[in-house]
PDB file of N, CA and C in Angstrom:
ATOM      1  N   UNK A   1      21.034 -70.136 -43.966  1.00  0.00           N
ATOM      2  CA  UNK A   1      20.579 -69.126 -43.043  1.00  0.00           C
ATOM      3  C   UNK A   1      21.550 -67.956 -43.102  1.00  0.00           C
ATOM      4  N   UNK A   2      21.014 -66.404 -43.419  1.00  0.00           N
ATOM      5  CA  UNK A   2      21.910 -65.733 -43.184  1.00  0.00           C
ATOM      6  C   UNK A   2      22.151 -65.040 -41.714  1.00  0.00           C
ATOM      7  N   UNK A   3      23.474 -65.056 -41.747  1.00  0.00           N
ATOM      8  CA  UNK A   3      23.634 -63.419 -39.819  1.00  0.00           C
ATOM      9  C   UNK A   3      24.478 -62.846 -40.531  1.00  0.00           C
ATOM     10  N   UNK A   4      23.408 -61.356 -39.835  1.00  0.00           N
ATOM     11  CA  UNK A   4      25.072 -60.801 -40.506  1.00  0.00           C
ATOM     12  C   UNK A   4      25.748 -60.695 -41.844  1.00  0.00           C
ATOM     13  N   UNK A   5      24.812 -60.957 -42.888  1.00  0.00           N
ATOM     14  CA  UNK A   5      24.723 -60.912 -44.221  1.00  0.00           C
ATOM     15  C   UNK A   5      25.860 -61.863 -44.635  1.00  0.00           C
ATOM     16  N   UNK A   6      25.487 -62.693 -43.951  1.00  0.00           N
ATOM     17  CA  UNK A   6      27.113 -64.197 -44.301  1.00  0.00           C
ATOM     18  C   UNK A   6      25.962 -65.245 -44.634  1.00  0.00           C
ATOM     19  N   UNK A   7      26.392 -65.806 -45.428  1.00  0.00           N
ATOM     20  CA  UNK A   7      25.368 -67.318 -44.904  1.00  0.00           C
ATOM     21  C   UNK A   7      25.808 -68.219 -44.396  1.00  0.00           C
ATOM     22  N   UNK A   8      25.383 -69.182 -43.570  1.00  0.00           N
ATOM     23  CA  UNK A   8      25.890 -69.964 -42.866  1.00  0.00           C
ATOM     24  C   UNK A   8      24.506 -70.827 -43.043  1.00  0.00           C
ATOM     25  N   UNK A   9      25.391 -72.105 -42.509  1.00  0.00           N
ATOM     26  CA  UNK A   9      24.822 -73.814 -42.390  1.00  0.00           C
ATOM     27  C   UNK A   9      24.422 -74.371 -41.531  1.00  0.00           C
ATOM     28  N   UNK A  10      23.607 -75.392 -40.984  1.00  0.00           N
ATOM     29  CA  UNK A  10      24.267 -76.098 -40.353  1.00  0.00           C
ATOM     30  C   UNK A  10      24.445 -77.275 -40.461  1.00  0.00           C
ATOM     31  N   UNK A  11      25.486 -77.459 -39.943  1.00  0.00           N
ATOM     32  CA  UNK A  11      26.540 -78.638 -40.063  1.00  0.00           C
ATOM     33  C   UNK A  11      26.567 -79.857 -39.009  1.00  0.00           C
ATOM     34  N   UNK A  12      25.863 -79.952 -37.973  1.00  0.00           N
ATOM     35  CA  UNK A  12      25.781 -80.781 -36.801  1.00  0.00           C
ATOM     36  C   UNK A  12      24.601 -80.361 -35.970  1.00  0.00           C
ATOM     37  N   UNK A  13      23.509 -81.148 -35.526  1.00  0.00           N
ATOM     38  CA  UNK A  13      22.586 -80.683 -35.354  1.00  0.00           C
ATOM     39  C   UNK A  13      22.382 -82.040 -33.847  1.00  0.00           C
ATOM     40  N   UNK A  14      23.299 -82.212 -33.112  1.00  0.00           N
ATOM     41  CA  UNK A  14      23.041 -83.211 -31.819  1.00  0.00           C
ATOM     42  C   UNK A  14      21.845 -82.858 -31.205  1.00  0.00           C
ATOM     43  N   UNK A  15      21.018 -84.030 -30.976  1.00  0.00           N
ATOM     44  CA  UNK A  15      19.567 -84.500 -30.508  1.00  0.00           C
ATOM     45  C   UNK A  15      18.602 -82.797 -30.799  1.00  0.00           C
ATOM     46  N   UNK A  16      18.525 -82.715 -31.698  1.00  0.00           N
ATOM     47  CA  UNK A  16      17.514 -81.643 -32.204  1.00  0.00           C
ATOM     48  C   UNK A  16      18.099 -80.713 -31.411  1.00  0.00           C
ATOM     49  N   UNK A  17      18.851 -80.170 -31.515  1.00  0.00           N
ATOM     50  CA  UNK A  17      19.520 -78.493 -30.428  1.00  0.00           C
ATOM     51  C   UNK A  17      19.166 -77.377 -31.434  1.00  0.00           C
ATOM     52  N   UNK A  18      19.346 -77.439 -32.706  1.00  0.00           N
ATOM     53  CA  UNK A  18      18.824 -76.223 -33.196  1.00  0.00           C
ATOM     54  C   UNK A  18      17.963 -75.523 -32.905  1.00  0.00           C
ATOM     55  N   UNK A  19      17.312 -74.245 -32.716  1.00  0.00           N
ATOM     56  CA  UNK A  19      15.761 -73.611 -32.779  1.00  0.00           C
ATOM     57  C   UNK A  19      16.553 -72.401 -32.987  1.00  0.00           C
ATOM     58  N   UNK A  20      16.284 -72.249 -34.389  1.00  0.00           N
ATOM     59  CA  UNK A  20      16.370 -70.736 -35.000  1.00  0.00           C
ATOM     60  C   UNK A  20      16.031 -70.018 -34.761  1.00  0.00           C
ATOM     61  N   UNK A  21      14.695 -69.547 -33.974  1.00  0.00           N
ATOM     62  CA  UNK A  21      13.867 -68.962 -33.311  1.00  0.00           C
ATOM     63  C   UNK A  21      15.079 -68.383 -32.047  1.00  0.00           C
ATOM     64  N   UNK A  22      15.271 -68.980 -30.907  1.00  0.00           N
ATOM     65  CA  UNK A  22      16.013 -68.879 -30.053  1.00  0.00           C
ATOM     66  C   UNK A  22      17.708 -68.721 -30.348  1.00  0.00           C
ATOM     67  N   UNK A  23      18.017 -69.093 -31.356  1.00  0.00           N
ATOM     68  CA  UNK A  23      19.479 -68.714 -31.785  1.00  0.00           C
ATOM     69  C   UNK A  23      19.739 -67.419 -31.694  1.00  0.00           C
ATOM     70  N   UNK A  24      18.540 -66.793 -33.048  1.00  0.00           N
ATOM     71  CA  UNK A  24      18.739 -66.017 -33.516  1.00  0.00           C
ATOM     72  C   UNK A  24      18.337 -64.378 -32.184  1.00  0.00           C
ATOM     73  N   UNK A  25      17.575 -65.023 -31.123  1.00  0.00           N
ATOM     74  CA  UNK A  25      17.284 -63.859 -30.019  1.00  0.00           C
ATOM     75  C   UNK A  25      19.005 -63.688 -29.491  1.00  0.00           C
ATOM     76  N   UNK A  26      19.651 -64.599 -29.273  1.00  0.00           N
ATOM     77  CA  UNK A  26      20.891 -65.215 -28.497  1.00  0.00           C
ATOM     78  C   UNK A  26      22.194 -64.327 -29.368  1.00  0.00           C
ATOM     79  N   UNK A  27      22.098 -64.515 -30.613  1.00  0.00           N
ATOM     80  CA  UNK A  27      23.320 -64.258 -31.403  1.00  0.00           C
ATOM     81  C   UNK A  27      23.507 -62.721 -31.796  1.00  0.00           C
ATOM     82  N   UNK A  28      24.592 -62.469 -31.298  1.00  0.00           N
ATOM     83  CA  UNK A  28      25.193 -60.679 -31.723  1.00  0.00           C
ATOM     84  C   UNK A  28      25.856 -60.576 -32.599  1.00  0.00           C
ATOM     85  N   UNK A  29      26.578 -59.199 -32.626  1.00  0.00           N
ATOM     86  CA  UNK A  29      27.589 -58.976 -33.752  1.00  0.00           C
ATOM     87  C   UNK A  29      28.633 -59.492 -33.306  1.00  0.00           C
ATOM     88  N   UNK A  30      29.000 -59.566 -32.246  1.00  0.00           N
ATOM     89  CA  UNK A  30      30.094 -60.233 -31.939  1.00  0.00           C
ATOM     90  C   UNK A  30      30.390 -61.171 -32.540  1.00  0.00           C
ATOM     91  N   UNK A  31      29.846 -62.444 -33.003  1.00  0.00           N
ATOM     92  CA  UNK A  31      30.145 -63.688 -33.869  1.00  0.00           C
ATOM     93  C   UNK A  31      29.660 -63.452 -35.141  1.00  0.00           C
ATOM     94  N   UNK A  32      30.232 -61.929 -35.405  1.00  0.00           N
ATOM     95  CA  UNK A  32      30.186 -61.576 -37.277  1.00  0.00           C
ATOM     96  C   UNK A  32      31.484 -62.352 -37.683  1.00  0.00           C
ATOM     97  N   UNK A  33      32.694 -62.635 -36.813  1.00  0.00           N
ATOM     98  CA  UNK A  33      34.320 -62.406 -37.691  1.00  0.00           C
ATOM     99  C   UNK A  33      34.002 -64.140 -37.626  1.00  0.00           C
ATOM    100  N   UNK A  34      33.221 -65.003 -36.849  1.00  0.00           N
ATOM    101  CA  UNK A  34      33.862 -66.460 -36.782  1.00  0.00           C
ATOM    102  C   UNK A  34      33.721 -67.399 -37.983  1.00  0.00           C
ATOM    103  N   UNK A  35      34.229 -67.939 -38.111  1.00  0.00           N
ATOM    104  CA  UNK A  35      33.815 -69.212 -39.289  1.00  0.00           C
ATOM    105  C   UNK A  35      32.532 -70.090 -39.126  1.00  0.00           C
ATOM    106  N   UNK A  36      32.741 -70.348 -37.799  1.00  0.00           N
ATOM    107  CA  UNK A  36      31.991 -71.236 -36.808  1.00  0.00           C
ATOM    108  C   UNK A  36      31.214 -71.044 -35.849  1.00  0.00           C
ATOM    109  N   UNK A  37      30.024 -71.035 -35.462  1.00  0.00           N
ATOM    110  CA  UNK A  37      29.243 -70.586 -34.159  1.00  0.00           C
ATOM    111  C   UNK A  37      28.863 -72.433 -33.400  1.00  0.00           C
ATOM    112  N   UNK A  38      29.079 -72.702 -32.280  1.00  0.00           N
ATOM    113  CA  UNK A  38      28.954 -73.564 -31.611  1.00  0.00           C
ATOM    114  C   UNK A  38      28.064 -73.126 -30.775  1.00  0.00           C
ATOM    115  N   UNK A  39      26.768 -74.021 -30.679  1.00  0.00           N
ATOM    116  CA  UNK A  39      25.641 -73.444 -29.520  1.00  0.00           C
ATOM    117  C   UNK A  39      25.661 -75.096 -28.716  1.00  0.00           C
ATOM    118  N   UNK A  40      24.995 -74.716 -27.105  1.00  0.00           N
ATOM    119  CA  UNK A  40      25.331 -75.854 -26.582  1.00  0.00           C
ATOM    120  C   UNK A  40      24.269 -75.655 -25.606  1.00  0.00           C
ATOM    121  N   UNK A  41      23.274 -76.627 -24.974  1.00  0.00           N
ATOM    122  CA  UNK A  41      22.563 -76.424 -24.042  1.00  0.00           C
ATOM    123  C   UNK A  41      22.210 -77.117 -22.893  1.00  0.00           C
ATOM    124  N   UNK A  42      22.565 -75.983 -21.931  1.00  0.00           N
ATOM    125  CA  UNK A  42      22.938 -77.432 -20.409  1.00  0.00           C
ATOM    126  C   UNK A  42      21.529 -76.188 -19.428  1.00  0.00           C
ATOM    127  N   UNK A  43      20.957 -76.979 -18.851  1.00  0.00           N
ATOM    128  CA  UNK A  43      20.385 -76.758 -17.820  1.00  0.00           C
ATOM    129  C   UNK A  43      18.881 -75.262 -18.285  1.00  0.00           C
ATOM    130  N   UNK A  44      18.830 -76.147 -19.711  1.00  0.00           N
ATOM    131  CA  UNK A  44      18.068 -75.142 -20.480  1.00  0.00           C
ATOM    132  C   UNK A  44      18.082 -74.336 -20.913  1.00  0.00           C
ATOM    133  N   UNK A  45      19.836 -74.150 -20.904  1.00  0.00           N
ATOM    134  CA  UNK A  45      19.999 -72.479 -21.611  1.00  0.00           C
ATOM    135  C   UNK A  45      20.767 -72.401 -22.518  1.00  0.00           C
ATOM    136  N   UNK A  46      20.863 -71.514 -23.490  1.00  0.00           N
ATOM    137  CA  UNK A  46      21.768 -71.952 -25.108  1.00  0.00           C
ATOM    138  C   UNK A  46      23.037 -71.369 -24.748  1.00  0.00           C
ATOM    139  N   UNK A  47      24.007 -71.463 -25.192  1.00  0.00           N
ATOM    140  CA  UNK A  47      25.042 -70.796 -24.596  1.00  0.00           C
ATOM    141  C   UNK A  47      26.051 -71.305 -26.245  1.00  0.00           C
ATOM    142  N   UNK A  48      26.850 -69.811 -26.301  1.00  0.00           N
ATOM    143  CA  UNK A  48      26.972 -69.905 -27.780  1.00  0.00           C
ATOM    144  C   UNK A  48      28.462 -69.678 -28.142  1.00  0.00           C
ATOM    145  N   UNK A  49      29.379 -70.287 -28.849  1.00  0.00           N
ATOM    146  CA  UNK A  49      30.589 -69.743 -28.719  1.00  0.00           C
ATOM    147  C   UNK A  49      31.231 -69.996 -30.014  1.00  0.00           C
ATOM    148  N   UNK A  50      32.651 -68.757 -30.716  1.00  0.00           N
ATOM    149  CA  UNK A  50      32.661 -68.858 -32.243  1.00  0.00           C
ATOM    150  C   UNK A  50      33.979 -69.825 -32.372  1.00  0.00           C
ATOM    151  N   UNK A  51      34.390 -69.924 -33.722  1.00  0.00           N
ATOM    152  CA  UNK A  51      35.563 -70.692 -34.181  1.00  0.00           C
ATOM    153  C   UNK A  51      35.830 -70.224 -35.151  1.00  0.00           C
ATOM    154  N   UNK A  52      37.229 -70.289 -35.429  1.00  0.00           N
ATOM    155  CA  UNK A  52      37.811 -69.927 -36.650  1.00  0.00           C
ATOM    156  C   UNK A  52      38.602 -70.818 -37.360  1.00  0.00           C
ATOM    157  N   UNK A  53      39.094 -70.764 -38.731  1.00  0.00           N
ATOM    158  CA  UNK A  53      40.337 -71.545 -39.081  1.00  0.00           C
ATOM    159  C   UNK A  53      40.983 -70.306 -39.403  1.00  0.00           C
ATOM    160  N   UNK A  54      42.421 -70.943 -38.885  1.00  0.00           N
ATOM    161  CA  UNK A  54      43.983 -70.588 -38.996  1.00  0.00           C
ATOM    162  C   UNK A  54      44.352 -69.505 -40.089  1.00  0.00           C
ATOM    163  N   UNK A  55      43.330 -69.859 -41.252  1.00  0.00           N
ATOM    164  CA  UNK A  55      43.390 -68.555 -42.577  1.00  0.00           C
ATOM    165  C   UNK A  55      42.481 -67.134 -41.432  1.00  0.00           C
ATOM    166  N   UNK A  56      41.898 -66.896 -40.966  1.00  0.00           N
ATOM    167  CA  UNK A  56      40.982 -65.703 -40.584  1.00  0.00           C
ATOM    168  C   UNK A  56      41.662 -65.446 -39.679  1.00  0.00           C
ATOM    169  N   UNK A  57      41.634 -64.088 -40.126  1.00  0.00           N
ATOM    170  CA  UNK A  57      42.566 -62.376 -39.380  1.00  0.00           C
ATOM    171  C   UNK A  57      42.314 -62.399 -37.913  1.00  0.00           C
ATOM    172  N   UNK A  58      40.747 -63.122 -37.579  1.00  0.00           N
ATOM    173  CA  UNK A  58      40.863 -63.126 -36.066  1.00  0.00           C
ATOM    174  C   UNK A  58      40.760 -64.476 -35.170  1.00  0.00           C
ATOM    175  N   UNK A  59      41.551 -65.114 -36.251  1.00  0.00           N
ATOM    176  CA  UNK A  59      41.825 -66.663 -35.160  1.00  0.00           C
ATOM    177  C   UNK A  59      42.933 -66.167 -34.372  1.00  0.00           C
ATOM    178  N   UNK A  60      42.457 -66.902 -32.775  1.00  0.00           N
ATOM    179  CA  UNK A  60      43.400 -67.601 -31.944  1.00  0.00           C
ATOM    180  C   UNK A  60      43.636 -68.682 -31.596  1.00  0.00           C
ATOM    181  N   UNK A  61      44.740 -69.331 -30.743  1.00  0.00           N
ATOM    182  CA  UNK A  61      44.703 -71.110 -30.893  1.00  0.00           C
ATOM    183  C   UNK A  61      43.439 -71.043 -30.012  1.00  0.00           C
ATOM    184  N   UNK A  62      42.629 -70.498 -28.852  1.00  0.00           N
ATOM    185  CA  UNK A  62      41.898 -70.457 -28.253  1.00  0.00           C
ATOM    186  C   UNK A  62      40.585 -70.928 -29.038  1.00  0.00           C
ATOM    187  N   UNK A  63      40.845 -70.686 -29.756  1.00  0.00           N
ATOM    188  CA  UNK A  63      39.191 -70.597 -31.042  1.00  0.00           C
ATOM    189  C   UNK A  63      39.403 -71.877 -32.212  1.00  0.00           C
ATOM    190  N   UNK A  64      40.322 -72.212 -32.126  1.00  0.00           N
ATOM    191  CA  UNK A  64      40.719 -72.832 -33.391  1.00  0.00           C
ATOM    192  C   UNK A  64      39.519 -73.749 -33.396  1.00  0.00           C
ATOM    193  N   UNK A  65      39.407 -73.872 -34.823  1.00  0.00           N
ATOM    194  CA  UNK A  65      37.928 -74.734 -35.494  1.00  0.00           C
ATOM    195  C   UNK A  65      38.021 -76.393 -34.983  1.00  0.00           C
ATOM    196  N   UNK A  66      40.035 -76.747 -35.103  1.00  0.00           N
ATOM    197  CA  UNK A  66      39.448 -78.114 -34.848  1.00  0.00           C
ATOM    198  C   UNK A  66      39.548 -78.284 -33.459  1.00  0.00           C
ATOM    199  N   UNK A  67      39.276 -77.581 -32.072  1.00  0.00           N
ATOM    200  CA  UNK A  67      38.996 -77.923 -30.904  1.00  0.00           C
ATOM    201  C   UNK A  67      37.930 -77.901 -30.563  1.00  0.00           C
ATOM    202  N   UNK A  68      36.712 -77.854 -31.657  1.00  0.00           N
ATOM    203  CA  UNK A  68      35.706 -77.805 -31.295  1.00  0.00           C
ATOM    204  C   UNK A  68      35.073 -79.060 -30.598  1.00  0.00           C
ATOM    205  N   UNK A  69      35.520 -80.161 -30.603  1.00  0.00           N
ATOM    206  CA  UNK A  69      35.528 -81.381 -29.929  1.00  0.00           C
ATOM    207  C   UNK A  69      35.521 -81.593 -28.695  1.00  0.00           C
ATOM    208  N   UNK A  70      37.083 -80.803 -28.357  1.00  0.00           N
ATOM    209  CA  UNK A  70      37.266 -81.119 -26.823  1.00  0.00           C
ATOM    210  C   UNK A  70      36.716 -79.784 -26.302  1.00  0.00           C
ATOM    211  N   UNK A  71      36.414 -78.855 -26.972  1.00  0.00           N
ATOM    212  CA  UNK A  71      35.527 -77.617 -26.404  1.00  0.00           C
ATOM    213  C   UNK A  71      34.098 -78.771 -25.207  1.00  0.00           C
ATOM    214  N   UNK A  72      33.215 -79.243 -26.583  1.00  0.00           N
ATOM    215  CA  UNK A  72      32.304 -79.861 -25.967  1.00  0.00           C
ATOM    216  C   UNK A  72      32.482 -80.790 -24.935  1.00  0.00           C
ATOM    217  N   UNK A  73      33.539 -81.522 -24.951  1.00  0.00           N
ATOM    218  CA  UNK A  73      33.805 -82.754 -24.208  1.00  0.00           C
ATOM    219  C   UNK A  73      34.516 -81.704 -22.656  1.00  0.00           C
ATOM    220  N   UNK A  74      34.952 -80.686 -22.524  1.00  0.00           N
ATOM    221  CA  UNK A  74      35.978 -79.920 -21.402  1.00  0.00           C
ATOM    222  C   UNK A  74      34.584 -79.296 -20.890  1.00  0.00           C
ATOM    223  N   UNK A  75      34.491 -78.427 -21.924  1.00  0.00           N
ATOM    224  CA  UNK A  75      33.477 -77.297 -21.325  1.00  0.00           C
ATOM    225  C   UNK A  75      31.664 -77.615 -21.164  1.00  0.00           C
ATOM    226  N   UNK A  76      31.151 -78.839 -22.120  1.00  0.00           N
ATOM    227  CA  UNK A  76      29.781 -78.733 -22.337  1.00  0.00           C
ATOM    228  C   UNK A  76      29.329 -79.726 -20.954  1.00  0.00           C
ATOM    229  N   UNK A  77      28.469 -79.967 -20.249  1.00  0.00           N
ATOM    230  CA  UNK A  77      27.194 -80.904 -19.600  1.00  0.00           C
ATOM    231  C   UNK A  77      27.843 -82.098 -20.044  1.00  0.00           C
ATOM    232  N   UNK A  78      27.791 -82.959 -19.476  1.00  0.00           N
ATOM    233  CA  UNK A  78      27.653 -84.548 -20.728  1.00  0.00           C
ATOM    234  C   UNK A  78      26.524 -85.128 -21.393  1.00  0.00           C
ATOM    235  N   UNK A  79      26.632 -85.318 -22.523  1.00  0.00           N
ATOM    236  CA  UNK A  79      25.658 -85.369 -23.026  1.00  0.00           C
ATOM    237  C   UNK A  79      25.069 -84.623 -23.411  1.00  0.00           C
ATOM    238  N   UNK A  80      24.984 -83.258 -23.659  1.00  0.00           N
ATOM    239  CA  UNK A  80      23.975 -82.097 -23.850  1.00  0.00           C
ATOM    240  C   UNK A  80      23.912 -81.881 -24.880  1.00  0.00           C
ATOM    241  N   UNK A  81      22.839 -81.690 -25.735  1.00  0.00           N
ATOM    242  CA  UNK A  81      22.505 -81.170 -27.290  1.00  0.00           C
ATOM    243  C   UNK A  81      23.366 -79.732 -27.168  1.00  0.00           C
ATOM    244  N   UNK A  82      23.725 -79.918 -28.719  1.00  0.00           N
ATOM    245  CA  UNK A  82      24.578 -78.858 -28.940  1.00  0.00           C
ATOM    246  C   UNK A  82      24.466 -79.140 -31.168  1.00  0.00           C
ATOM    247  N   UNK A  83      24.751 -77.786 -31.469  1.00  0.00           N
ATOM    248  CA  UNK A  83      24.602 -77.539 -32.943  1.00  0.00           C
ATOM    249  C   UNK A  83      25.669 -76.790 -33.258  1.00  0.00           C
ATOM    250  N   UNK A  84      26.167 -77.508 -34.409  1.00  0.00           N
ATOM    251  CA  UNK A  84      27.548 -76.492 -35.282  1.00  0.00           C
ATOM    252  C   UNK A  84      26.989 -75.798 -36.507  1.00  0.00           C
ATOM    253  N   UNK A  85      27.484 -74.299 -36.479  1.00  0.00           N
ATOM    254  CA  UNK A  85      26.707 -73.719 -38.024  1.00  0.00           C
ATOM    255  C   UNK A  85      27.772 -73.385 -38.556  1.00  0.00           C
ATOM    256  N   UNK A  86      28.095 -73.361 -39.535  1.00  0.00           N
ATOM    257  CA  UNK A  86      29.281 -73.267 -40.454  1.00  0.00           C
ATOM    258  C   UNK A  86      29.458 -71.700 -41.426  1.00  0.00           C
ATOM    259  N   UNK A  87      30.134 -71.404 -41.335  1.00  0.00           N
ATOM    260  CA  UNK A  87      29.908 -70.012 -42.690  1.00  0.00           C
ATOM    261  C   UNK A  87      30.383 -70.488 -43.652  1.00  0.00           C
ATOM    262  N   UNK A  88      29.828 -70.308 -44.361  1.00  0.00           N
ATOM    263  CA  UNK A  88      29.667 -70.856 -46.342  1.00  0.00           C
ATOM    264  C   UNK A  88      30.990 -69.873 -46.855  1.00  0.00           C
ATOM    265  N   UNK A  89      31.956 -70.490 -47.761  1.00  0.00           N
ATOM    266  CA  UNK A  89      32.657 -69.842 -48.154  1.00  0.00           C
ATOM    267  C   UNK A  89      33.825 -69.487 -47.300  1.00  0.00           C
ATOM    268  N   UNK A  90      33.943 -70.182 -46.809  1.00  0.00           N
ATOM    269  CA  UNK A  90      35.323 -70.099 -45.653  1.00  0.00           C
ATOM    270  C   UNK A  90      36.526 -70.469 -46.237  1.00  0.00           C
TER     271      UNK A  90
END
């Protein structure tokens, strides 16, 4: 899939959360610089947030790629479908 003339993947797809359709209304330029886009959906609504690794000009530890774990487990619903898309070439 391209955004943003990047292509990206995806890489984790928990209990069917994807819909490209609805991503793609959701997603700005803002998550042009991330490696990573994390979408997550609690109470019916997508809610979307980026990641980086440690090589890219605009990582912070805030973002770092491998907290994407306890991102979901701190910040997500329990249990809530959620999808990782990856940028190709990272």
């Amino acid at each position: 899939m391209k955004i943003f003339n990047k292509q990206y993947k995806l890489i984790k797809n928990y209990n069917e959360a994807f819909n490209e359709e609805e991503f793609l209304s959701k997603c700005t330029d803002y998550f042009d610089g991330y490696d990573y886009i994390v979408g997550d959906i609690s109470y019916g609504k997508l809610r979307l947030k980026g990641f980086n690794k440690k090589g890219n000009e605009k990582y912070k530890e805030i973002n770092d790629f491998s907290r994407i774990d306890t991102y979901i487990k701190d910040n997500c619903a329990y249990g809530c479908k959620y999808f990782i898309l990856e940028r190709e070439n990272v």
